[in-house]
N, C-alpha and C. Protein backbone atom coordinates (compact mmCIF):
# COMPACT_ATOMS: atom_id res chain seq x y z
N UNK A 1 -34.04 35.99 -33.41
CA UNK A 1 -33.01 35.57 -34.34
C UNK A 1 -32.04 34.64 -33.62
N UNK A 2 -31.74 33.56 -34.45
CA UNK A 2 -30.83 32.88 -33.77
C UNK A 2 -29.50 32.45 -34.93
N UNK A 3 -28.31 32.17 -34.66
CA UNK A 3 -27.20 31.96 -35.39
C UNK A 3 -27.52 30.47 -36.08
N UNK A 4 -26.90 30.27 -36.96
CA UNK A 4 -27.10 28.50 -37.55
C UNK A 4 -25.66 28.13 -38.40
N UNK A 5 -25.94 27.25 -37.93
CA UNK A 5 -24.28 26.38 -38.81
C UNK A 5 -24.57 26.27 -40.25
N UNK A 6 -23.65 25.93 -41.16
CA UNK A 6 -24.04 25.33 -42.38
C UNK A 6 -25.29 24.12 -42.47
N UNK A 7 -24.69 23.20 -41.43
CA UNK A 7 -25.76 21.61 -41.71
C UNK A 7 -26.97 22.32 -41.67
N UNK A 8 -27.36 23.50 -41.31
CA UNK A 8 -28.85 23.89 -41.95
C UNK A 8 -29.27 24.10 -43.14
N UNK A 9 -28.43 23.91 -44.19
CA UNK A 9 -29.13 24.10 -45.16
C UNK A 9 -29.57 22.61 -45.76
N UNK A 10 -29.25 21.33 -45.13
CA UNK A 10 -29.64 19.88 -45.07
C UNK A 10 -30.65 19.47 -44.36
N UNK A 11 -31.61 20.53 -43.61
CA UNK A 11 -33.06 20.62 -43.09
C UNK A 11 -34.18 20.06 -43.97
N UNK A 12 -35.20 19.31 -44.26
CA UNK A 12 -36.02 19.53 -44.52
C UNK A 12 -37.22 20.31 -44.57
N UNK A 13 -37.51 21.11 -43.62
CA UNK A 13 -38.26 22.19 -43.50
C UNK A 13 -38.00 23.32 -43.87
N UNK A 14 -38.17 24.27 -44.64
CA UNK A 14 -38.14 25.31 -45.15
C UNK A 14 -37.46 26.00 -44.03
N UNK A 15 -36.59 26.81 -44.67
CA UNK A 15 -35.93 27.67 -43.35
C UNK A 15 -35.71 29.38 -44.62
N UNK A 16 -35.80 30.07 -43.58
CA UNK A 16 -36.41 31.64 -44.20
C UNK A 16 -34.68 32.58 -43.17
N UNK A 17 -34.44 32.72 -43.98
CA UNK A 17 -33.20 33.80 -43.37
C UNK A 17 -32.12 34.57 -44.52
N UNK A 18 -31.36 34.57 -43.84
CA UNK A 18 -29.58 35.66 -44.60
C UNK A 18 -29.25 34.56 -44.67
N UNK A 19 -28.16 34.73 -45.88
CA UNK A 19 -27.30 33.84 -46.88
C UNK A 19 -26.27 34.90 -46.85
N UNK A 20 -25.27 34.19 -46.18
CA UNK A 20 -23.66 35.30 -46.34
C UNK A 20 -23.05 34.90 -47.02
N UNK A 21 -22.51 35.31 -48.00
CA UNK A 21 -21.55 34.55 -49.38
C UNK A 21 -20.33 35.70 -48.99
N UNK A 22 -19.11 34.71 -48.55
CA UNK A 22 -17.88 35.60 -47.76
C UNK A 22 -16.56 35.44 -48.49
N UNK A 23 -15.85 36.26 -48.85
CA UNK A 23 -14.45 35.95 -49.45
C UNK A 23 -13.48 36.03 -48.57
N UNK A 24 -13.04 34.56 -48.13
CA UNK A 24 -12.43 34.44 -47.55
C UNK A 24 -10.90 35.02 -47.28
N UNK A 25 -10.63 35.61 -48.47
CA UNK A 25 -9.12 35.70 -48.80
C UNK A 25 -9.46 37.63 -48.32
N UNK A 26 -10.14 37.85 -49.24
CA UNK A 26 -10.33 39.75 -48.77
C UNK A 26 -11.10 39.38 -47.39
N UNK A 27 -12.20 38.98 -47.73
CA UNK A 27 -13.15 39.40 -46.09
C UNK A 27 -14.43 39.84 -46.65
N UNK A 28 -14.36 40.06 -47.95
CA UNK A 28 -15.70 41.00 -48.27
C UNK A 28 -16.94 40.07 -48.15
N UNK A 29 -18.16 40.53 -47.94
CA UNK A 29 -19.49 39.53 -48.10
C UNK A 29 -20.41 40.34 -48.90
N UNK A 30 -21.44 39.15 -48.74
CA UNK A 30 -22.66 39.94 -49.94
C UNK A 30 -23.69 39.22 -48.80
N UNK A 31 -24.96 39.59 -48.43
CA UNK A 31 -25.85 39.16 -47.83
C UNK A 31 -26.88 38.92 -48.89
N UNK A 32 -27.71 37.98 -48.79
CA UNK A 32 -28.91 37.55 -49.47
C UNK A 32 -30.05 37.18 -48.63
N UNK A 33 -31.20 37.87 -49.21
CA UNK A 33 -32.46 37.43 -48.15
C UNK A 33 -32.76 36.39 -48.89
N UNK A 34 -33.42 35.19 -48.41
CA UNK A 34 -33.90 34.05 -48.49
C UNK A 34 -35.10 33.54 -48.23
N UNK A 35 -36.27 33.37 -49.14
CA UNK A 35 -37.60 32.57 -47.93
C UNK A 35 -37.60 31.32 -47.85
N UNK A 36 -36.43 30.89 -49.33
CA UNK A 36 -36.44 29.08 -49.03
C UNK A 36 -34.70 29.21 -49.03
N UNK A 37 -34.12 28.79 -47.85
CA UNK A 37 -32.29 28.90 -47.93
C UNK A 37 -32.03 27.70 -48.89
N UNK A 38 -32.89 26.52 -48.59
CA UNK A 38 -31.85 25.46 -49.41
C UNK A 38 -31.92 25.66 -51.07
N UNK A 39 -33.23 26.35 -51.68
CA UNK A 39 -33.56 26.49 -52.95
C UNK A 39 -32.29 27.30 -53.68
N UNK A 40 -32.19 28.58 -52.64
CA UNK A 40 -31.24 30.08 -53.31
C UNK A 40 -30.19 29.42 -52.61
N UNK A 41 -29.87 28.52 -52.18
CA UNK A 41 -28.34 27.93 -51.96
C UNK A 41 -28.05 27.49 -52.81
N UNK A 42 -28.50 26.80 -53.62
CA UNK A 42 -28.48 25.76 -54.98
C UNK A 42 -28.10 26.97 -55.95
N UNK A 43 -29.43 27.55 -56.05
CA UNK A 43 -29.53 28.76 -57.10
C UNK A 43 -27.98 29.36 -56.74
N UNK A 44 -27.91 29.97 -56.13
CA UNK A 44 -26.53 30.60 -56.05
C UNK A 44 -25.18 30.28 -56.49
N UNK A 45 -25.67 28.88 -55.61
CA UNK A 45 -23.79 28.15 -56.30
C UNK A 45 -23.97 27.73 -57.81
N UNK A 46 -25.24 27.34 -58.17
CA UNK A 46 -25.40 27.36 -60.29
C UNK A 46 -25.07 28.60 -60.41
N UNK A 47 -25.49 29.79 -60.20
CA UNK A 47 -25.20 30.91 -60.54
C UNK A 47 -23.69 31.32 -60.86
N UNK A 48 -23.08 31.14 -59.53
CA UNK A 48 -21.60 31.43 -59.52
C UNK A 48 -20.69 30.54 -60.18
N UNK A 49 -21.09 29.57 -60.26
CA UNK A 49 -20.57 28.19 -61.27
C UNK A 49 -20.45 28.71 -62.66
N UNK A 50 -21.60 28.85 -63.40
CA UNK A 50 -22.22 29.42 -64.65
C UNK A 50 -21.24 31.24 -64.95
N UNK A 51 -21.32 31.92 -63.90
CA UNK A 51 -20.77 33.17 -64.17
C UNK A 51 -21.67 34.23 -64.65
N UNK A 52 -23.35 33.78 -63.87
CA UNK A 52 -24.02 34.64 -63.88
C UNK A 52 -24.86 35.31 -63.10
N UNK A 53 -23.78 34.94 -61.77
CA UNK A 53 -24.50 35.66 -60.22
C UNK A 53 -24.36 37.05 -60.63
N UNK A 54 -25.36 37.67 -60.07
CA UNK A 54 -25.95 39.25 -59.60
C UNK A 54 -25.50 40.23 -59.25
N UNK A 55 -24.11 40.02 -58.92
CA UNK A 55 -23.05 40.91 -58.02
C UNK A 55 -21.61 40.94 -59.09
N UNK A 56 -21.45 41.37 -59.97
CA UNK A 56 -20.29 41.04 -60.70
C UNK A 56 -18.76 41.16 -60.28
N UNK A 57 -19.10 41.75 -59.26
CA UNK A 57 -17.98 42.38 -58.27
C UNK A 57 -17.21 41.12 -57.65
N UNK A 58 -18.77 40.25 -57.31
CA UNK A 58 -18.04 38.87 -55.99
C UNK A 58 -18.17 37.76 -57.48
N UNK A 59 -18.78 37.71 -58.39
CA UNK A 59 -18.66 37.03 -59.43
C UNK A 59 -17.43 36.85 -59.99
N UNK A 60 -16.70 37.76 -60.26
CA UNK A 60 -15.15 38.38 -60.51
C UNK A 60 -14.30 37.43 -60.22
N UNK A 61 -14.68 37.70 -58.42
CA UNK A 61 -13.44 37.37 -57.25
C UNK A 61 -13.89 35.70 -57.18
N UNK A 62 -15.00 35.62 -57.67
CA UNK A 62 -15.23 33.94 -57.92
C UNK A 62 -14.67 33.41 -58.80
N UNK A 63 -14.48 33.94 -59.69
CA UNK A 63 -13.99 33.06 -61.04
C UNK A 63 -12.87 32.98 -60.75
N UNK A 64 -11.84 33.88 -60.34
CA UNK A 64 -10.65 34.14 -60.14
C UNK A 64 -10.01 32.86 -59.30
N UNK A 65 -10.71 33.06 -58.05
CA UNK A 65 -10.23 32.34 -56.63
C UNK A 65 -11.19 30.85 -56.85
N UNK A 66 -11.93 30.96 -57.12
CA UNK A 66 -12.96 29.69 -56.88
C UNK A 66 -13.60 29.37 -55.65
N UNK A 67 -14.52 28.35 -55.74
CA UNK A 67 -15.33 28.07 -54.49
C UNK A 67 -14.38 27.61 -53.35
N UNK A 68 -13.19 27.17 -53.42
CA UNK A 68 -12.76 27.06 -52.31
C UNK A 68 -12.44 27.99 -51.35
N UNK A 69 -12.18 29.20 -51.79
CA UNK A 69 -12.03 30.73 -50.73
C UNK A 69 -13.00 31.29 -50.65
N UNK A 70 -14.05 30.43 -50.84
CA UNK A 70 -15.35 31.38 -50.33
C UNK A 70 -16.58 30.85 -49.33
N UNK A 71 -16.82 31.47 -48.25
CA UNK A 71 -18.12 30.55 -47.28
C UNK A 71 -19.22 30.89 -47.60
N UNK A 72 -20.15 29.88 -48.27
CA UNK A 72 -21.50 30.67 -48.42
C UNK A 72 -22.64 29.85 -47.32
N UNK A 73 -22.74 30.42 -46.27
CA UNK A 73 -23.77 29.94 -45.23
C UNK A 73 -25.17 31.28 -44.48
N UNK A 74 -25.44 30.33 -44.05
CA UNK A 74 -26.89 30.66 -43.42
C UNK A 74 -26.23 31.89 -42.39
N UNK A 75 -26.36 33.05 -42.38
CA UNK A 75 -26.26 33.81 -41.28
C UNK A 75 -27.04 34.23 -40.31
N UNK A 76 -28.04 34.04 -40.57
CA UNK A 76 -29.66 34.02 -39.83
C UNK A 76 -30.98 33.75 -40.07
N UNK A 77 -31.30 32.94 -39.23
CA UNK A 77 -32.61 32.73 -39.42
C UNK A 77 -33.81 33.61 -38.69
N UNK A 78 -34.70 33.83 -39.60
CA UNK A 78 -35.97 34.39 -39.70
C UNK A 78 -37.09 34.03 -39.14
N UNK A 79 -37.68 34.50 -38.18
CA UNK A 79 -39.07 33.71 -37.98
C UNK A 79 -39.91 33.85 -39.21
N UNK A 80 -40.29 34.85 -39.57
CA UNK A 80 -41.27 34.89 -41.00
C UNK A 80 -40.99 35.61 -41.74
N UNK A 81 -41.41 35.57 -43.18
CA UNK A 81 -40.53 36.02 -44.67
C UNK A 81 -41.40 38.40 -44.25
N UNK A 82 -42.09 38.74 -43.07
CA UNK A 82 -41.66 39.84 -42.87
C UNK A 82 -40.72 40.68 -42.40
N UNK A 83 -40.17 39.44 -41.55
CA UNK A 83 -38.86 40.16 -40.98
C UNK A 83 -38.08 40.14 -41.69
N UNK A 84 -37.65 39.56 -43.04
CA UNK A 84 -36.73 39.46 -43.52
C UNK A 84 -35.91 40.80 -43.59
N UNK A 85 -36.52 41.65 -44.22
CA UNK A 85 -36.14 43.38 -44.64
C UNK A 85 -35.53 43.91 -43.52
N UNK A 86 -36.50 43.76 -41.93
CA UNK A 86 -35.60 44.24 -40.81
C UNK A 86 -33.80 43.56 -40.43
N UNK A 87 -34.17 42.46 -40.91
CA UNK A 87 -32.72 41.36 -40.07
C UNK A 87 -32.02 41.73 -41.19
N UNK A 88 -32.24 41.56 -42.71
CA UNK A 88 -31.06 42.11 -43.43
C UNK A 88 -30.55 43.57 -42.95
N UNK A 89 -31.36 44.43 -42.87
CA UNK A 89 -30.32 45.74 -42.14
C UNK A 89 -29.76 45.62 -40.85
N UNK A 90 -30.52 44.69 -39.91
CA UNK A 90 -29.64 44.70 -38.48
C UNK A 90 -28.50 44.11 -38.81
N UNK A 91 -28.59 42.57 -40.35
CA UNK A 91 -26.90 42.21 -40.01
C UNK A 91 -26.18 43.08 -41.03
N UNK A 92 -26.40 44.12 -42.23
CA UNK A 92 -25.57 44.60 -42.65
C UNK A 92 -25.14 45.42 -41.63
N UNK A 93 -25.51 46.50 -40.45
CA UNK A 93 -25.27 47.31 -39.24
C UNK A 93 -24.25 46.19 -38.51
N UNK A 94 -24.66 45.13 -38.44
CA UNK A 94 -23.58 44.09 -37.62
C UNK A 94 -22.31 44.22 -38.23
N UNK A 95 -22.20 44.04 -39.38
CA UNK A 95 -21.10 43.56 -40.39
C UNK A 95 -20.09 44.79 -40.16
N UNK A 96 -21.13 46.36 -40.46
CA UNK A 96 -20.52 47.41 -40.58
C UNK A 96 -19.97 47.97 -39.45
N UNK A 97 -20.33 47.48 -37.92
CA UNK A 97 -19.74 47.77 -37.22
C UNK A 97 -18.11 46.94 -36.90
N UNK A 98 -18.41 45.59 -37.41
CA UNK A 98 -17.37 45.00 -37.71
C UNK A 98 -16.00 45.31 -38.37
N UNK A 99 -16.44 46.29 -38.92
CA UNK A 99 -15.64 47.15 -40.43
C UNK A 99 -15.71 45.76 -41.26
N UNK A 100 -16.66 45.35 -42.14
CA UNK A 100 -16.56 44.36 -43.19
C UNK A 100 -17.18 44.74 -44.15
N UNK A 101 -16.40 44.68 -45.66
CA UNK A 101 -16.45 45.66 -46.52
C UNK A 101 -17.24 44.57 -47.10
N UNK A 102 -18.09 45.01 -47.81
CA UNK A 102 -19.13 44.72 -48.65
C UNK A 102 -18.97 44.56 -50.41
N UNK A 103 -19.70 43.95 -51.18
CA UNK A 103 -19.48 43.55 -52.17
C UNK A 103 -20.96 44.30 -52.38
N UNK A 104 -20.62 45.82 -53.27
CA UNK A 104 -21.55 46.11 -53.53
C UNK A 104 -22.66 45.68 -54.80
């Protein structure tokens, strides 16, 4: 696993990892597994635009605050779409040791 900036989701090559969608103002995040990041990056921000992301909780705190108090980037990348399942629990365990409250 390695860390990645945003400009990864401006890759051409398929990139397979976590999608952290973070509220900047609380702190809370939501993790998303990904096998294509730039596709469910798109998807996501239509989603939250529209007011019909998955999480009604961070949907809420979206409508409210807007995209500007919120980071939605790549938190890790994946070597292959099996690991995905393991790295989402190692970074929710990351987060939680962090104390970072979650958007259930």
């Amino acid at each position: 696993m390695r860390m990645v900036k945003n400009e990864e989701f401006l890759r051409k090559d398929k990139v397979i990892g976590i999608i952290k969608i973070e509220n900047m103002l609380s702190g809370r995040i939501f993790l998303v597994k990904s096998t294509d990041v730039v596709k469910d990056y798109s998807r996501i921000r239509f989603s939250l635009d529209l007011g019909t992301f998955e999480n009604s909780s961070l949907e809420e705190d979206y409508t409210k605050t807007g995209l500007e108090l919120f980071d939605i980037s790549l938190d890790a990348e994946a070597d292959d779409e099996k690991s995905l399942d393991a790295l989402l629990e190692e970074r929710k365990k990351h987060y939680s040791f962090l104390r970072k409250d979650f958007y259930l």
